[in-house]
PDB file of N, CA and C in Angstrom:
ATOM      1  N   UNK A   1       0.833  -1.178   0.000  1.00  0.00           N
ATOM      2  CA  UNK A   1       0.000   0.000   0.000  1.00  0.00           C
ATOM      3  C   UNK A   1       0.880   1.244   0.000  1.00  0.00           C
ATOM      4  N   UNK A   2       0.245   2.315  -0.678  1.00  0.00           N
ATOM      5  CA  UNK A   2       1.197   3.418  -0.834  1.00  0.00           C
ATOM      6  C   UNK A   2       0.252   4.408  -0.392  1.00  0.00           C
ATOM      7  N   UNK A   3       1.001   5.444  -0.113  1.00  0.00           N
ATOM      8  CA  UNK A   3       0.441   6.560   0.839  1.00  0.00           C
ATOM      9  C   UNK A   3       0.922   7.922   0.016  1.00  0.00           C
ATOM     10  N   UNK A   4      -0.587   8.523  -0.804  1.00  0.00           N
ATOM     11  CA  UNK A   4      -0.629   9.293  -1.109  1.00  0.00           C
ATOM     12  C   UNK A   4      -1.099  11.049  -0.339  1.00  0.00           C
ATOM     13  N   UNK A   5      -0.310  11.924  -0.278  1.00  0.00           N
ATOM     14  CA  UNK A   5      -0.719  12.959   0.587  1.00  0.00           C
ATOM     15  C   UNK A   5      -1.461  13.981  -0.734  1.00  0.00           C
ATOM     16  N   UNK A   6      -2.510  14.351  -0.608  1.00  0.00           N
ATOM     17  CA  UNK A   6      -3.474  15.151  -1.326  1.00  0.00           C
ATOM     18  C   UNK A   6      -3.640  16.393  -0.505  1.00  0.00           C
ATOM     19  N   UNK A   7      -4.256  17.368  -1.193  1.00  0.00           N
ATOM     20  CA  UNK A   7      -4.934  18.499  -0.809  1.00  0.00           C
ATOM     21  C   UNK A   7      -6.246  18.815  -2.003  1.00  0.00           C
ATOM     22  N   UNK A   8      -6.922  19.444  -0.762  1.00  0.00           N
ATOM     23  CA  UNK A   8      -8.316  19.853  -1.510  1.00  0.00           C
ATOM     24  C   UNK A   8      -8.117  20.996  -2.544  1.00  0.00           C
ATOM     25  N   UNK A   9      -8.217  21.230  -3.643  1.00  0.00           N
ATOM     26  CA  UNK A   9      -8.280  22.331  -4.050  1.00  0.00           C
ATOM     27  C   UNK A   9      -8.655  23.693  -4.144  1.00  0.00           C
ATOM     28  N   UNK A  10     -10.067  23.247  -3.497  1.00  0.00           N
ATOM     29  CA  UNK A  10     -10.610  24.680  -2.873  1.00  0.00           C
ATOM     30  C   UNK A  10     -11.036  25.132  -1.830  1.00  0.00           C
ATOM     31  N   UNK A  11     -10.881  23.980  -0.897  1.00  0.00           N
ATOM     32  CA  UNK A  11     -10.953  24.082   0.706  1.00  0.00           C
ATOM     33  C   UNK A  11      -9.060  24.301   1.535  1.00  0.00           C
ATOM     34  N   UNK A  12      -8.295  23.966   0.767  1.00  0.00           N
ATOM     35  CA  UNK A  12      -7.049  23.476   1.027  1.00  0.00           C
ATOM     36  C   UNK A  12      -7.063  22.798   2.159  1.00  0.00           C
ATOM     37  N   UNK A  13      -7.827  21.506   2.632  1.00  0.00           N
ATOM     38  CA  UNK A  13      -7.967  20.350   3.612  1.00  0.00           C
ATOM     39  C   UNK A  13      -6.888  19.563   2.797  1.00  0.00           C
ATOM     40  N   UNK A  14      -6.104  19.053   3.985  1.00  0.00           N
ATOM     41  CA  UNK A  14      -4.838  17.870   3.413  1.00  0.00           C
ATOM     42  C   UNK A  14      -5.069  16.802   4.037  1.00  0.00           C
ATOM     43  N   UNK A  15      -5.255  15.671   3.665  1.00  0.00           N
ATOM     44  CA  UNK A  15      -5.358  14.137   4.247  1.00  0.00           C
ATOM     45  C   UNK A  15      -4.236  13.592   3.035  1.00  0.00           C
ATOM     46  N   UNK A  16      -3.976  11.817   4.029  1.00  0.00           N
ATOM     47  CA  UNK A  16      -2.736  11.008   3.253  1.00  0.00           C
ATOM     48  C   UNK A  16      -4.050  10.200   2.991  1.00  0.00           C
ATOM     49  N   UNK A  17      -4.177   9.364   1.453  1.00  0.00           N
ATOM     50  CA  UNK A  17      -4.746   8.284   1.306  1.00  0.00           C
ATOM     51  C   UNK A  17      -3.778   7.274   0.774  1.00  0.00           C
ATOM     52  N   UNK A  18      -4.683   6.155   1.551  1.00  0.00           N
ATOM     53  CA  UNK A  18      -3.691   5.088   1.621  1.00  0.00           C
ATOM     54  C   UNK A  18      -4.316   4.051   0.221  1.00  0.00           C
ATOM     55  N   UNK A  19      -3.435   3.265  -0.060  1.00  0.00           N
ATOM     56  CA  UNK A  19      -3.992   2.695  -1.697  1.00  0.00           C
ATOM     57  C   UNK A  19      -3.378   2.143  -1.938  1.00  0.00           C
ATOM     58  N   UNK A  20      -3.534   0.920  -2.688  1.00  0.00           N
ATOM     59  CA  UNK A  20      -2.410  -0.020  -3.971  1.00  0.00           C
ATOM     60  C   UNK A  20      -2.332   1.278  -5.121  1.00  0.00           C
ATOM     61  N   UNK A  21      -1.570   1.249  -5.793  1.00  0.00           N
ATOM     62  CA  UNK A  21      -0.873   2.315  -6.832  1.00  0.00           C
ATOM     63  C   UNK A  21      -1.478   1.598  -7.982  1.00  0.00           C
ATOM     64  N   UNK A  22      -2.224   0.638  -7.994  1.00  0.00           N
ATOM     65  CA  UNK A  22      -2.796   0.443  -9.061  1.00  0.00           C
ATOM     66  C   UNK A  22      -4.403   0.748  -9.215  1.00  0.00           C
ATOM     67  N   UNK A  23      -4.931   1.273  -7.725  1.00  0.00           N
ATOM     68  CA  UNK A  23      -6.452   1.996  -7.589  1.00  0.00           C
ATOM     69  C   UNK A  23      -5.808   3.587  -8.101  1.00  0.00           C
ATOM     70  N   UNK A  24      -4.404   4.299  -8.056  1.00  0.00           N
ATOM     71  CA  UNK A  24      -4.625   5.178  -7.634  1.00  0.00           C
ATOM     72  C   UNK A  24      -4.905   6.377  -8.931  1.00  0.00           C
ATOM     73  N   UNK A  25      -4.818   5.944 -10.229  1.00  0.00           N
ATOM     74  CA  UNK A  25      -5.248   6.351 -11.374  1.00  0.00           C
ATOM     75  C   UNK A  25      -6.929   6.926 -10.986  1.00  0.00           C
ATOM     76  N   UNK A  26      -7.266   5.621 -10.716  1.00  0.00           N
ATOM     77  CA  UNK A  26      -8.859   5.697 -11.014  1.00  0.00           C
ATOM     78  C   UNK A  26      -9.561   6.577  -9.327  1.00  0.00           C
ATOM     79  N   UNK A  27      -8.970   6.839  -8.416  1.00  0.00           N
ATOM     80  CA  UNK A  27      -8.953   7.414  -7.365  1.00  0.00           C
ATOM     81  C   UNK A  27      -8.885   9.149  -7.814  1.00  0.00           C
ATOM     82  N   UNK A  28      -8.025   9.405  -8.821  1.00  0.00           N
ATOM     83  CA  UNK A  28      -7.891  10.502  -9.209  1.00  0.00           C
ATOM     84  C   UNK A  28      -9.051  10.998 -10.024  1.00  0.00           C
ATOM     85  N   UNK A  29      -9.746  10.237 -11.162  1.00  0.00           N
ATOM     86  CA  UNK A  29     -10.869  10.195 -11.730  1.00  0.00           C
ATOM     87  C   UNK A  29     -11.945  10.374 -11.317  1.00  0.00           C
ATOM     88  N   UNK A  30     -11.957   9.577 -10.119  1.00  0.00           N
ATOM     89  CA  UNK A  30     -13.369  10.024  -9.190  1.00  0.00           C
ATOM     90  C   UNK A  30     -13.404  11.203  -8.371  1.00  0.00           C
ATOM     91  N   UNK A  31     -11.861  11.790  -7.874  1.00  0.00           N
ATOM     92  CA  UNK A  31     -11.762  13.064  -6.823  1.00  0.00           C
ATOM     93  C   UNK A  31     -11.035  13.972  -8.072  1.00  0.00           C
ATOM     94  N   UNK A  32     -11.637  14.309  -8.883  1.00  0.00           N
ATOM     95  CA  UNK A  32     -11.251  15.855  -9.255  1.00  0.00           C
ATOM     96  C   UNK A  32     -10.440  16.731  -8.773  1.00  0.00           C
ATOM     97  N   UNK A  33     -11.418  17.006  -7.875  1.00  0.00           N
ATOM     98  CA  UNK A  33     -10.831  18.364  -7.077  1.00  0.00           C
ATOM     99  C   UNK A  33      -9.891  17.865  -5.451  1.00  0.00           C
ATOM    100  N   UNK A  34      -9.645  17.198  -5.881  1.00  0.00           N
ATOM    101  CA  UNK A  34      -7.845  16.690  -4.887  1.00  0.00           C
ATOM    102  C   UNK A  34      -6.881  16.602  -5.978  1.00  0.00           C
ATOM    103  N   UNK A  35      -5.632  17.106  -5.325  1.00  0.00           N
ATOM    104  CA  UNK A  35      -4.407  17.256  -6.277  1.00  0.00           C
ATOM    105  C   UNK A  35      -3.339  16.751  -5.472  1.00  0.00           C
ATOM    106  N   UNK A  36      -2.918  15.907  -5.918  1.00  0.00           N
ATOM    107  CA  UNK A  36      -0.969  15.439  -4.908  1.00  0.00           C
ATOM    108  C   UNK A  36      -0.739  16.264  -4.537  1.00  0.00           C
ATOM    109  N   UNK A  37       0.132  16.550  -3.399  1.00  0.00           N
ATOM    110  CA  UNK A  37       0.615  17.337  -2.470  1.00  0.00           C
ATOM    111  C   UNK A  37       1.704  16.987  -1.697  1.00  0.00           C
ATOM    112  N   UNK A  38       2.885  17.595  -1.981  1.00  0.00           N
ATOM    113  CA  UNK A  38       3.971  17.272  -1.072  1.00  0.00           C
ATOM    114  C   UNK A  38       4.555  18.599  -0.451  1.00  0.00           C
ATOM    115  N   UNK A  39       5.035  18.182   0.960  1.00  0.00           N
ATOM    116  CA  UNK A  39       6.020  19.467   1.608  1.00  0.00           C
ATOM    117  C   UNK A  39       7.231  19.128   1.991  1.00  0.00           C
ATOM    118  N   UNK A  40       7.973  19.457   2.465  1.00  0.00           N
ATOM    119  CA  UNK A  40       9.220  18.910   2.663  1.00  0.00           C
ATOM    120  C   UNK A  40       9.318  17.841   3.607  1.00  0.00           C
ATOM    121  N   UNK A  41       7.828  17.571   4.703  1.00  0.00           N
ATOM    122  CA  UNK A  41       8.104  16.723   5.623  1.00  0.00           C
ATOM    123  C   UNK A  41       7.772  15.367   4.929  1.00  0.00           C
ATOM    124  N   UNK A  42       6.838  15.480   3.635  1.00  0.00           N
ATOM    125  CA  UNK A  42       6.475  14.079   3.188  1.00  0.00           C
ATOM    126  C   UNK A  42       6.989  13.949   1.427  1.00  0.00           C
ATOM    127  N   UNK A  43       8.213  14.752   1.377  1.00  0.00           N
ATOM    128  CA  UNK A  43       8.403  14.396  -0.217  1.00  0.00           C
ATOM    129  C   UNK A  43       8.740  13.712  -0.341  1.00  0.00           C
ATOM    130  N   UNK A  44       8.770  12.474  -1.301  1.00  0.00           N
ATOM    131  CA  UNK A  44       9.788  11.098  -1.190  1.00  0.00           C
ATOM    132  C   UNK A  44      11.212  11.782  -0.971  1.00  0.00           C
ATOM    133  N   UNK A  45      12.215  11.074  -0.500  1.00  0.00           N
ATOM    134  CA  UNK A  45      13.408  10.756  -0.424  1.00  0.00           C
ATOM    135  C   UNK A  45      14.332  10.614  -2.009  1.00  0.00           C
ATOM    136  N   UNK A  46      14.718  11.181  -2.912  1.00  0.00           N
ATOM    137  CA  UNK A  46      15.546  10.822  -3.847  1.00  0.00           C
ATOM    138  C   UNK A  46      16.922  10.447  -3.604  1.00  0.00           C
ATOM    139  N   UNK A  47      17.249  10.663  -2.563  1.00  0.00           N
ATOM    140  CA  UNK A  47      18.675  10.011  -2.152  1.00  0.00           C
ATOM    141  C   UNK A  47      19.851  11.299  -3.143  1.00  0.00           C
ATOM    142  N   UNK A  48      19.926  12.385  -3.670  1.00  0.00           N
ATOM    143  CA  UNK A  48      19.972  13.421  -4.607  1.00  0.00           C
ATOM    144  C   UNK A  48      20.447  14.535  -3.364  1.00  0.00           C
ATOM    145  N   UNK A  49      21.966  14.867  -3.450  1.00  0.00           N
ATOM    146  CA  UNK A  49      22.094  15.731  -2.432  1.00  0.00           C
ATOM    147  C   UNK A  49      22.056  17.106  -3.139  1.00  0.00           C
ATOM    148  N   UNK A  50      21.763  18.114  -2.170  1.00  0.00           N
ATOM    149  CA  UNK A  50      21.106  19.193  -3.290  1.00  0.00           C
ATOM    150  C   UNK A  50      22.251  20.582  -2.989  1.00  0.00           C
ATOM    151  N   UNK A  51      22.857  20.658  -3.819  1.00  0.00           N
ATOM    152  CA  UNK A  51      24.292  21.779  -4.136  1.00  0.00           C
ATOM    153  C   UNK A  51      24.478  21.930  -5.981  1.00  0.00           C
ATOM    154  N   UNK A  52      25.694  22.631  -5.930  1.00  0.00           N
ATOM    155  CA  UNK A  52      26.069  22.817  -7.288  1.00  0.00           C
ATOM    156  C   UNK A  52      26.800  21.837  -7.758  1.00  0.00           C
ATOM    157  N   UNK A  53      27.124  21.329  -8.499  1.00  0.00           N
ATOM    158  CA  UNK A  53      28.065  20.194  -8.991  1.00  0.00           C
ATOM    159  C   UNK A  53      29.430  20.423  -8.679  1.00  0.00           C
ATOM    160  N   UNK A  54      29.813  21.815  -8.988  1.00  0.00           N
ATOM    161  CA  UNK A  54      31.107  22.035  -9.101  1.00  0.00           C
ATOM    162  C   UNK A  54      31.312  21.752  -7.458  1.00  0.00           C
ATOM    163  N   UNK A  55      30.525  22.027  -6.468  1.00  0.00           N
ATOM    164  CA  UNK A  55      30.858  21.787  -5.363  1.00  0.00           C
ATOM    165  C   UNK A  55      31.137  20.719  -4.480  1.00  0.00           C
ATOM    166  N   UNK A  56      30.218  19.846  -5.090  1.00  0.00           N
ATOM    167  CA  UNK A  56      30.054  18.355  -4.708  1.00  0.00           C
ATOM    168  C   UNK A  56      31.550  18.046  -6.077  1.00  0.00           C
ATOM    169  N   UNK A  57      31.389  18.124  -6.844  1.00  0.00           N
ATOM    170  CA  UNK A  57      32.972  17.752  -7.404  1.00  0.00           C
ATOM    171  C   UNK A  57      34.155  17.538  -7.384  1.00  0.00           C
ATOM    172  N   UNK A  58      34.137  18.821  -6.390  1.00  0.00           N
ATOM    173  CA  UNK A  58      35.395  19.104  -5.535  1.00  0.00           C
ATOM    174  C   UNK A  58      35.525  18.064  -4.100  1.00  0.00           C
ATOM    175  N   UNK A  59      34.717  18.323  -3.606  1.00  0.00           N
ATOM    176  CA  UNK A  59      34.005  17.660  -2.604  1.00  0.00           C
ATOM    177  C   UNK A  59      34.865  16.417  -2.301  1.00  0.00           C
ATOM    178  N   UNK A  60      34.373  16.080  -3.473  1.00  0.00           N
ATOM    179  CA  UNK A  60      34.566  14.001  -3.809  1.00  0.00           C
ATOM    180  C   UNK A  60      35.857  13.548  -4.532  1.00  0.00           C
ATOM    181  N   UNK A  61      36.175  14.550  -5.581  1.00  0.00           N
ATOM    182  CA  UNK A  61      36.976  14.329  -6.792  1.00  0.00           C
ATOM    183  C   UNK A  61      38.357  15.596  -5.901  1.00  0.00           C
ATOM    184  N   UNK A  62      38.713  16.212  -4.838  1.00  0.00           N
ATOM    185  CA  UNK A  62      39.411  16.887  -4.512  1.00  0.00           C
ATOM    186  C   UNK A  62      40.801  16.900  -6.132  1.00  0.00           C
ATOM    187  N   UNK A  63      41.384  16.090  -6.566  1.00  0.00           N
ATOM    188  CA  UNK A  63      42.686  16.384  -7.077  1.00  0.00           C
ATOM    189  C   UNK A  63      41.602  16.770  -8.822  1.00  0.00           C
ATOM    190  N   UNK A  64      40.650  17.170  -9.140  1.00  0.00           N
ATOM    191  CA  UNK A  64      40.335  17.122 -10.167  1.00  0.00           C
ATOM    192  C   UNK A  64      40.590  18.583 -10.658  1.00  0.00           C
ATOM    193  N   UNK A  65      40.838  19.530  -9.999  1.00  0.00           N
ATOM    194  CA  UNK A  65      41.295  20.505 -10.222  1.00  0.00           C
ATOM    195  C   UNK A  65      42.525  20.653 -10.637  1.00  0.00           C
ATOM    196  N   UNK A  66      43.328  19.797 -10.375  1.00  0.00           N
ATOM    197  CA  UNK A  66      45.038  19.525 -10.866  1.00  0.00           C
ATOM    198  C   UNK A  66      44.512  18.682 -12.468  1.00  0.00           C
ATOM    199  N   UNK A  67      43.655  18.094 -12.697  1.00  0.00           N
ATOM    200  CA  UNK A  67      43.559  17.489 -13.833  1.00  0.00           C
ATOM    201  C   UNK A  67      42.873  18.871 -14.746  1.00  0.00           C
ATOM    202  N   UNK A  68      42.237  19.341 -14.200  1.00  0.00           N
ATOM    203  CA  UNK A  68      41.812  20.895 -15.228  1.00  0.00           C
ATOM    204  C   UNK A  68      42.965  21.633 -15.771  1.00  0.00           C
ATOM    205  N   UNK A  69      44.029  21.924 -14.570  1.00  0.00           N
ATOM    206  CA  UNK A  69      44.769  22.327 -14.891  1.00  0.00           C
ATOM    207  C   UNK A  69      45.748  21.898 -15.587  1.00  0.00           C
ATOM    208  N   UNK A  70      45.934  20.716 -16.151  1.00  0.00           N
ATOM    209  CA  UNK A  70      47.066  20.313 -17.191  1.00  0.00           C
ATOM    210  C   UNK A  70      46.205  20.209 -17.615  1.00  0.00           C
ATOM    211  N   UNK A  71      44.884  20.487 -18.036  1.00  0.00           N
ATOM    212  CA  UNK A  71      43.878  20.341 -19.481  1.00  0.00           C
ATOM    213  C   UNK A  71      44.249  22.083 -19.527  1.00  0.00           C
ATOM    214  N   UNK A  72      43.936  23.075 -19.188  1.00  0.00           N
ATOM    215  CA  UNK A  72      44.157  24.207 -19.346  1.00  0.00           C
ATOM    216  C   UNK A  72      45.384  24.646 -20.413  1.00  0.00           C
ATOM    217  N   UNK A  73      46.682  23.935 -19.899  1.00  0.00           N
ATOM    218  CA  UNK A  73      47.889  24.220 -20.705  1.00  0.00           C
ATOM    219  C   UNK A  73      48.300  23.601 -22.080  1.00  0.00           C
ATOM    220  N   UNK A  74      47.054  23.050 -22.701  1.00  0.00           N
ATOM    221  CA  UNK A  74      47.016  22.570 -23.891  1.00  0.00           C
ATOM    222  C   UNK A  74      46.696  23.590 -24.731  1.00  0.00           C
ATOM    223  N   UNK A  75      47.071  23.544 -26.221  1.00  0.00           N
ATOM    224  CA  UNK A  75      47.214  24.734 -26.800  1.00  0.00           C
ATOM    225  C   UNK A  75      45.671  24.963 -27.131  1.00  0.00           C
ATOM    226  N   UNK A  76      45.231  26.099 -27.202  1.00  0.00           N
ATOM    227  CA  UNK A  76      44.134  26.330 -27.817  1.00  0.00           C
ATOM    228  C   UNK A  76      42.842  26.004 -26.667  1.00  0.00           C
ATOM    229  N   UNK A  77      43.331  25.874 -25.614  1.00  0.00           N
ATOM    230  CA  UNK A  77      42.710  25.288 -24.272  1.00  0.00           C
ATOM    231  C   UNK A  77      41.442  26.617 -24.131  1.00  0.00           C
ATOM    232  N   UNK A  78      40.515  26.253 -23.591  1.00  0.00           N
ATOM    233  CA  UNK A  78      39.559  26.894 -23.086  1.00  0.00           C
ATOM    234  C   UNK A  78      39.107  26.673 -21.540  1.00  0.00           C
ATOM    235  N   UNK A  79      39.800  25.419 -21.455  1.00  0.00           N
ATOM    236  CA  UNK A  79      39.324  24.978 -19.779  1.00  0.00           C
ATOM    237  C   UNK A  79      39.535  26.029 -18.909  1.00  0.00           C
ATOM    238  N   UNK A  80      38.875  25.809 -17.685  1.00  0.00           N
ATOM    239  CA  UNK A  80      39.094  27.059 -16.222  1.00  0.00           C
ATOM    240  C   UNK A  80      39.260  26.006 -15.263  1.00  0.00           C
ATOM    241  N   UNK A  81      39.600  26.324 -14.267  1.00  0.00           N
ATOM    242  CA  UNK A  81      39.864  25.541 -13.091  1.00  0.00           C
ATOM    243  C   UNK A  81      38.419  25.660 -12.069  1.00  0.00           C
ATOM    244  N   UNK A  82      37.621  24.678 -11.308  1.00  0.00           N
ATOM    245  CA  UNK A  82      36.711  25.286 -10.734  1.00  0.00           C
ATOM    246  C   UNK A  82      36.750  26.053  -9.684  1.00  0.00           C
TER     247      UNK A  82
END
């Protein structure tokens, strides 16, 4: 069973309904006016840490900046260091 969190559309009342994911098409069909609803306390989990790349890059990849930089000194180079 999966646990869908809704809100009313024009009352803004929020309840979780609970369901096999294979009612939950036809659950939507019959309630119109409920729309999915997530907040930060019930968004799924993506496992997705949330920064800039270049930061997490560094982060993880620390010597990859020494590899920019002998890409840099190639002729005609455009690379930057991050």
């Amino acid at each position: 069973m999966a646990t869908y969190p809704v809100r009313h559309k024009e009352t803004g009342e929020t309840k979780d309904v609970k369901m096999s994911i294979h009612d939950w098409d036809q659950w939507k069909i019959d309630n119109p006016d409920w729309e999915r609803y997530f907040t930060p306390e019930n968004s799924p989990g993506l496992g997705v840490e949330i920064s800039d790349w270049q930061s997490r890059l560094i982060k993880q990849k620390p010597e990859w900046n020494e590899v920019l930089g002998k890409a840099q000194k190639a002729p005609g180079s455009t690379v930057k260091k991050l």
